[in-house]
Protein backbone atom coordinates (compact mmCIF):
# COMPACT_ATOMS: atom_id res chain seq x y z
CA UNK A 1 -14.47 2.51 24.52
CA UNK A 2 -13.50 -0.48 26.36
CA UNK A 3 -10.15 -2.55 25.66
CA UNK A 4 -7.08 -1.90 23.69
CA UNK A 5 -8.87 1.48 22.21
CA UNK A 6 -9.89 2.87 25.95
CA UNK A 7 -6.39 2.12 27.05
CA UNK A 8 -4.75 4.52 24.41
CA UNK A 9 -8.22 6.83 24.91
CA UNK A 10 -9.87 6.15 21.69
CA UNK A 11 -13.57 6.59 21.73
CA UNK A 12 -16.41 5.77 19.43
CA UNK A 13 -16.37 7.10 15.36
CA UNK A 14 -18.98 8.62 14.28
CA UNK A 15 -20.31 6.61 11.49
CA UNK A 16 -22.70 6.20 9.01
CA UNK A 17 -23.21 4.46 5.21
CA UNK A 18 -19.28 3.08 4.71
CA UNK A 19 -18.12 6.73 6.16
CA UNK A 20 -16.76 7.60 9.56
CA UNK A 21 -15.36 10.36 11.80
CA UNK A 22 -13.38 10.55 14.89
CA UNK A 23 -11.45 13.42 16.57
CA UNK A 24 -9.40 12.63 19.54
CA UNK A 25 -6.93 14.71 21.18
CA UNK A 26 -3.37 13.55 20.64
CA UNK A 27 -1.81 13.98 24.83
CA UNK A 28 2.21 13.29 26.16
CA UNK A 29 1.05 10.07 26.15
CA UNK A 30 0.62 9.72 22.79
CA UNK A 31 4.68 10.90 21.63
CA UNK A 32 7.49 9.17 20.50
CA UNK A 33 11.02 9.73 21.75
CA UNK A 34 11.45 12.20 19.22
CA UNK A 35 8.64 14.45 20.29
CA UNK A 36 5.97 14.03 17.96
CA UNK A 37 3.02 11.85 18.11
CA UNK A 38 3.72 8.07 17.87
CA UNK A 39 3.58 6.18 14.33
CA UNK A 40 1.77 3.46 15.81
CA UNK A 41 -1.08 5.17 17.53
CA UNK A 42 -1.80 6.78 14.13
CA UNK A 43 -2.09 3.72 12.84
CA UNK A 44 -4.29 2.55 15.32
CA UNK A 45 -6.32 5.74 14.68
CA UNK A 46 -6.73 5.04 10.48
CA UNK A 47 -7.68 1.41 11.51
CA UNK A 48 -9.90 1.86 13.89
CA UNK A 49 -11.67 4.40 11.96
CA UNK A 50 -11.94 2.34 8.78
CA UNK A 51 -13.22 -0.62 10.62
CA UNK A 52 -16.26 1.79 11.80
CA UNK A 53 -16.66 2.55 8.45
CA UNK A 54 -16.89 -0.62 6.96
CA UNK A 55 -19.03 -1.85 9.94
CA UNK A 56 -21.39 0.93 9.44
CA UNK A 57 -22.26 -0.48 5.97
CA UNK A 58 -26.51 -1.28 6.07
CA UNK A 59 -27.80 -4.65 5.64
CA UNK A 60 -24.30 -6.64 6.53
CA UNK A 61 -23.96 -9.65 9.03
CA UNK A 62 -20.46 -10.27 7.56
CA UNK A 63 -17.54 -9.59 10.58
CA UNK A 64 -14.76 -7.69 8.96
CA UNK A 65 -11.07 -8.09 9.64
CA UNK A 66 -7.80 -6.18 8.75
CA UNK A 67 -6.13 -8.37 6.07
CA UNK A 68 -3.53 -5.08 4.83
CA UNK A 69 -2.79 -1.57 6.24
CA UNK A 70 -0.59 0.51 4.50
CA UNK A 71 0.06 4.42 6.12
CA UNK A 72 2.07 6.89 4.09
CA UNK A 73 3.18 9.21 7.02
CA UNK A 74 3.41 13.07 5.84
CA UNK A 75 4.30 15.25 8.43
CA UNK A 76 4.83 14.83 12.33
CA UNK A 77 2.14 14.87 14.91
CA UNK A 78 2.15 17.24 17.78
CA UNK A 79 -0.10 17.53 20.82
CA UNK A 80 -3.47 18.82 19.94
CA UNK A 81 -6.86 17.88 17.97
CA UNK A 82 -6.43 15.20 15.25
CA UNK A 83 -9.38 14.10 12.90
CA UNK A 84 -9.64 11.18 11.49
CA UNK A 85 -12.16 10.33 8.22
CA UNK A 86 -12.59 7.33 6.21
CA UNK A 87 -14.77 5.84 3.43
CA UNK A 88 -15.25 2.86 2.05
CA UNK A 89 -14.06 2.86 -1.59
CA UNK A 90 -14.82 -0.30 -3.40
CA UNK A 91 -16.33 -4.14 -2.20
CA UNK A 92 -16.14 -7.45 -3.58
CA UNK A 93 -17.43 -10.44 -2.80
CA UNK A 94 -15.08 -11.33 0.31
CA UNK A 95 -12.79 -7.73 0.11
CA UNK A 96 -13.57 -4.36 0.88
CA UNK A 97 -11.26 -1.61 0.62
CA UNK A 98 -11.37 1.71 2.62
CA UNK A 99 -9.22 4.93 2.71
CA UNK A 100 -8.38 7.06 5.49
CA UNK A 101 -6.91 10.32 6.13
CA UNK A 102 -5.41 11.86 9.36
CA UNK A 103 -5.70 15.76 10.06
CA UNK A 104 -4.00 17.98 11.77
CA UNK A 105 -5.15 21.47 11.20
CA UNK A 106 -4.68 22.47 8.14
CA UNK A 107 -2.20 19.66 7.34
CA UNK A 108 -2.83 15.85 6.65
CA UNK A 109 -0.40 13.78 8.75
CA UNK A 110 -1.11 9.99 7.51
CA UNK A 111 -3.34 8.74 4.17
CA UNK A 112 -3.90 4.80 4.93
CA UNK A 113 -5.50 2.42 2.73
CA UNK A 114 -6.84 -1.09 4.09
CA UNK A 115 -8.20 -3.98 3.06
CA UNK A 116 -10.46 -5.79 4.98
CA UNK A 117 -11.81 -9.62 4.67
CA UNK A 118 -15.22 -10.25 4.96
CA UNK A 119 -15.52 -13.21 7.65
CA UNK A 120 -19.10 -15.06 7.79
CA UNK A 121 -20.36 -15.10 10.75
């Protein structure tokens, strides 16, 4: 992945009809101060999966755009293999809202919910 998401080594989702997959391995790089795997690049993570999602959608030419994020952190992250999955829940005409979830094991670590706008290209 080039960019902001291959400087923090994301790589591609694997998605398909408003659903999408990613597992990356959270590194050192990846911590906070405290130890545990930085709030932001989970959010990064949920957004980046839900905007694969939503762009894996057949038939659309519209460019979507992150209009609200909201994470409800659960638990801390530690070093290891996080997965990330997401689905499109509900469209309107210019809003589309999709749901993530951030794994951990056997434990979630973030459930995110997004809005995106529908921009015509």
């Amino acid at each position: 992945m080039e960019g902001f998401g291959g400087l923090i080594g994301l790589v591609t989702a694997d998605a398909a009809g408003g659903e999408a997959r990613l597992a990356v391995a959270a590194g050192p790089e990846h911590l906070n101060g405290a130890g545990t795997v930085h709030g932001g690049f989970l959010a990064t993570l949920a957004d980046s999966v839900m905007g694969a999602a939503v762009r894996s959608l057949p038939g659309e030419d519209d460019v979507p755009a992150t209009s609200q994020l909201t994470l409800a952190y659960l638990r801390p992250g530690r070093i290891g293999s996080l997965v990330v999955t997401a689905k499109v829940r509900k469209r309107g005409a210019h809003l589309l809202v999709c749901e993530a979830e951030i794994d951990q094991g056997e434990e979630t670590l973030v459930h995110a919910v997004a809005t995106f706008a529908l921009l015509h290209g």
